[in-house]
C-alpha atoms as a PDB file:
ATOM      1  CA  UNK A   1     110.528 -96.965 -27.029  1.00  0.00           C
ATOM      2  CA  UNK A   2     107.034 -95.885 -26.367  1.00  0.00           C
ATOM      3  CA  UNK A   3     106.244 -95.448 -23.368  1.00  0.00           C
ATOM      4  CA  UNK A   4     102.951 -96.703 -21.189  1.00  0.00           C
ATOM      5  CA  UNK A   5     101.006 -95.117 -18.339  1.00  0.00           C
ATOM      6  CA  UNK A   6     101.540 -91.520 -17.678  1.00  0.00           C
ATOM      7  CA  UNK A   7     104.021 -88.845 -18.803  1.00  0.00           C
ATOM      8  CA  UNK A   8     106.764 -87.098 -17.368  1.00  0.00           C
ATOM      9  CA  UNK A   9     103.940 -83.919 -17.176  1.00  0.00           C
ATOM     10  CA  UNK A  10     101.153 -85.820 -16.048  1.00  0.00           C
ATOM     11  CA  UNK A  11     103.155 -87.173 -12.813  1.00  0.00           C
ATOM     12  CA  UNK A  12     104.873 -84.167 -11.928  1.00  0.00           C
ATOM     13  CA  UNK A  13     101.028 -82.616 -12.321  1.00  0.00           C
ATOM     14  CA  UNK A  14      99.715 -84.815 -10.302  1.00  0.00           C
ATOM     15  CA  UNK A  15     102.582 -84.750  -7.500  1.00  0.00           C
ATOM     16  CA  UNK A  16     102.748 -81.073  -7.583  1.00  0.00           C
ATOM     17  CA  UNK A  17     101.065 -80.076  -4.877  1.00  0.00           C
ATOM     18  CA  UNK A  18     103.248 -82.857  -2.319  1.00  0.00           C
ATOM     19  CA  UNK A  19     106.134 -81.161  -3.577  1.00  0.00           C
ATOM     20  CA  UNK A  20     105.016 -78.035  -2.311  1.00  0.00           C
ATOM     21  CA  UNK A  21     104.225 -78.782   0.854  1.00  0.00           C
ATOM     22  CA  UNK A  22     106.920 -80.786   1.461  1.00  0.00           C
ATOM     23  CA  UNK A  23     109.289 -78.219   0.594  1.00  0.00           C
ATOM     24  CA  UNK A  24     107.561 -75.257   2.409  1.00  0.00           C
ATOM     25  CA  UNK A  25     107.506 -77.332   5.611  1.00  0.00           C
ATOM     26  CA  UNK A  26     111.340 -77.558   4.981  1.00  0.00           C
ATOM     27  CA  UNK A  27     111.764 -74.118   4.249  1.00  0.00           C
ATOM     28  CA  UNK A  28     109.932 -73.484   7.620  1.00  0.00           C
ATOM     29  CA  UNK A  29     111.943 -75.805   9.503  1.00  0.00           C
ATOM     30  CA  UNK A  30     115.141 -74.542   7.920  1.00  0.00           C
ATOM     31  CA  UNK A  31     114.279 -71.201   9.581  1.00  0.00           C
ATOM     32  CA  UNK A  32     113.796 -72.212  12.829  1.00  0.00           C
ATOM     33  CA  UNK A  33     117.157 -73.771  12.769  1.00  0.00           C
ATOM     34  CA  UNK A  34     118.718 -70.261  11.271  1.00  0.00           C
ATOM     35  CA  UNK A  35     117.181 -68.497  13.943  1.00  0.00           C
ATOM     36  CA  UNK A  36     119.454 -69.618  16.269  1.00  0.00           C
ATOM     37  CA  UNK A  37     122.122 -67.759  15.196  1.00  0.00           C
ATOM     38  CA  UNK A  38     120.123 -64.363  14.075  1.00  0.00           C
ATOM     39  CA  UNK A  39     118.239 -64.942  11.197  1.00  0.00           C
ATOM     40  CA  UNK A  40     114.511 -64.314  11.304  1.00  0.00           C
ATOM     41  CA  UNK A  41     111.480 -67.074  11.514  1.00  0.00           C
ATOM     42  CA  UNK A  42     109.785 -67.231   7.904  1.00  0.00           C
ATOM     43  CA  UNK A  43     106.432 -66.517   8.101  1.00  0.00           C
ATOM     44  CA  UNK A  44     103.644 -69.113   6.667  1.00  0.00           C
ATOM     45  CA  UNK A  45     103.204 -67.016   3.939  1.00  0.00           C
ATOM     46  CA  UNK A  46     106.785 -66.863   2.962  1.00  0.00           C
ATOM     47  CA  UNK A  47     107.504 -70.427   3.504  1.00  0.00           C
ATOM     48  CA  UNK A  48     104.567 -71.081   0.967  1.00  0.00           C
ATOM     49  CA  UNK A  49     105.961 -69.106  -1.789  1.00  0.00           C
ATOM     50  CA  UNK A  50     109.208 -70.341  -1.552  1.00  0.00           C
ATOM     51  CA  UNK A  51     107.816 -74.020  -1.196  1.00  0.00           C
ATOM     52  CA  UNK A  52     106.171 -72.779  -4.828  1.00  0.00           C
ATOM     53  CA  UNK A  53     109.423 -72.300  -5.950  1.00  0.00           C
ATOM     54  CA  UNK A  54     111.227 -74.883  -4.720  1.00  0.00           C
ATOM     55  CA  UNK A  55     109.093 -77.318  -4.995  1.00  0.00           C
ATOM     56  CA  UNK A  56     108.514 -76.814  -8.660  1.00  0.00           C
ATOM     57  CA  UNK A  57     112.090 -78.428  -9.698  1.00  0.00           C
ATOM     58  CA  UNK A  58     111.876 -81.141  -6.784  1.00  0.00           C
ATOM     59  CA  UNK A  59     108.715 -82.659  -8.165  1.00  0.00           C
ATOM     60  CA  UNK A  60     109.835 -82.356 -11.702  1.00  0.00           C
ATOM     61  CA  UNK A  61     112.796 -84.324 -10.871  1.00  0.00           C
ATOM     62  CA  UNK A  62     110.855 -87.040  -8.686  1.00  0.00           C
ATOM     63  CA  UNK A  63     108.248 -87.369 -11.732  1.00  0.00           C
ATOM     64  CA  UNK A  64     111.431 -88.103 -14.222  1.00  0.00           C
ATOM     65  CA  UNK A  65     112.525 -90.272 -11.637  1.00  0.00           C
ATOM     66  CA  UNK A  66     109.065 -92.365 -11.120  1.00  0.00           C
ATOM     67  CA  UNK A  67     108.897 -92.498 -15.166  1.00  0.00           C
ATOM     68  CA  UNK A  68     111.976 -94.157 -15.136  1.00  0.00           C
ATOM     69  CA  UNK A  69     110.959 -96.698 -12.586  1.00  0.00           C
ATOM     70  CA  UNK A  70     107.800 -97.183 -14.553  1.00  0.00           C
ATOM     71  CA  UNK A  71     109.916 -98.049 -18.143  1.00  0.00           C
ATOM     72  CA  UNK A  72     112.226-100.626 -16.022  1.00  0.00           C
ATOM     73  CA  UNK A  73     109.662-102.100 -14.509  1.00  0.00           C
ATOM     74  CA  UNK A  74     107.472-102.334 -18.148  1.00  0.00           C
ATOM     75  CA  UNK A  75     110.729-103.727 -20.137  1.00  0.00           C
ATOM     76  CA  UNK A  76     111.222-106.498 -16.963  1.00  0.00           C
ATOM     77  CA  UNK A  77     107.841-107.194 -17.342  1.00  0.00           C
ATOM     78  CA  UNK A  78     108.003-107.780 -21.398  1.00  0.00           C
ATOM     79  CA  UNK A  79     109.213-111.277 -22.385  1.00  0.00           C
END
C-alpha cells in the first residue's frame, strides 16, 4: 500500500514540540503531587529536559497512531 499525505517522520516532526510540552507540564505536575510525601519540586529546567525525553517516544507513538487514522480513512474513502 502506498501511502498519501505525510509520513510517520514528518508528523511526529511536526508534533514534536506538543509532545514536549505536554509532557514537561506533566512531569511538573507529577512533582508537585510527590512532594507531598518528601520528594522535591522539579525545577523548570528539569521538567524541560525530561519533557525532551519523554516526550520524544509519546509523539512518536501519537504520529504512528495519526498515520494509521490517515490510511483508514484513505482506504474508506477509495471505492
Amino acid at each position: 500500500m502506498i501511502h498519501s499525505g505525510w509520513s510517520t517522520r514528518k508528523i511526529a516532526l511536526a508534533l514534536y514540540p506538543f509532545g514536549v510540552g505536554a509532557a514537561a507540564v506533566n512531569v511538573f505536575f507529577a512533582s508537585l503531587i510527590f512532594s507531598w510525601v518528601g520528594w522535591p519540586i522539579a525545577s523548570i529546567a528539569w521538567s524541560i529536559g525530561l519533557g525532551c525525553l519523554i516526550g520524544a517516544p509519546a509523539t512518536w507513538y501519537f504520529a504512528r497512531h495519526i498515520r494509521r487514522l490517515m490510511d483508514s480513512a484513505d482506504e474508506k474513502a477509495v471505492p
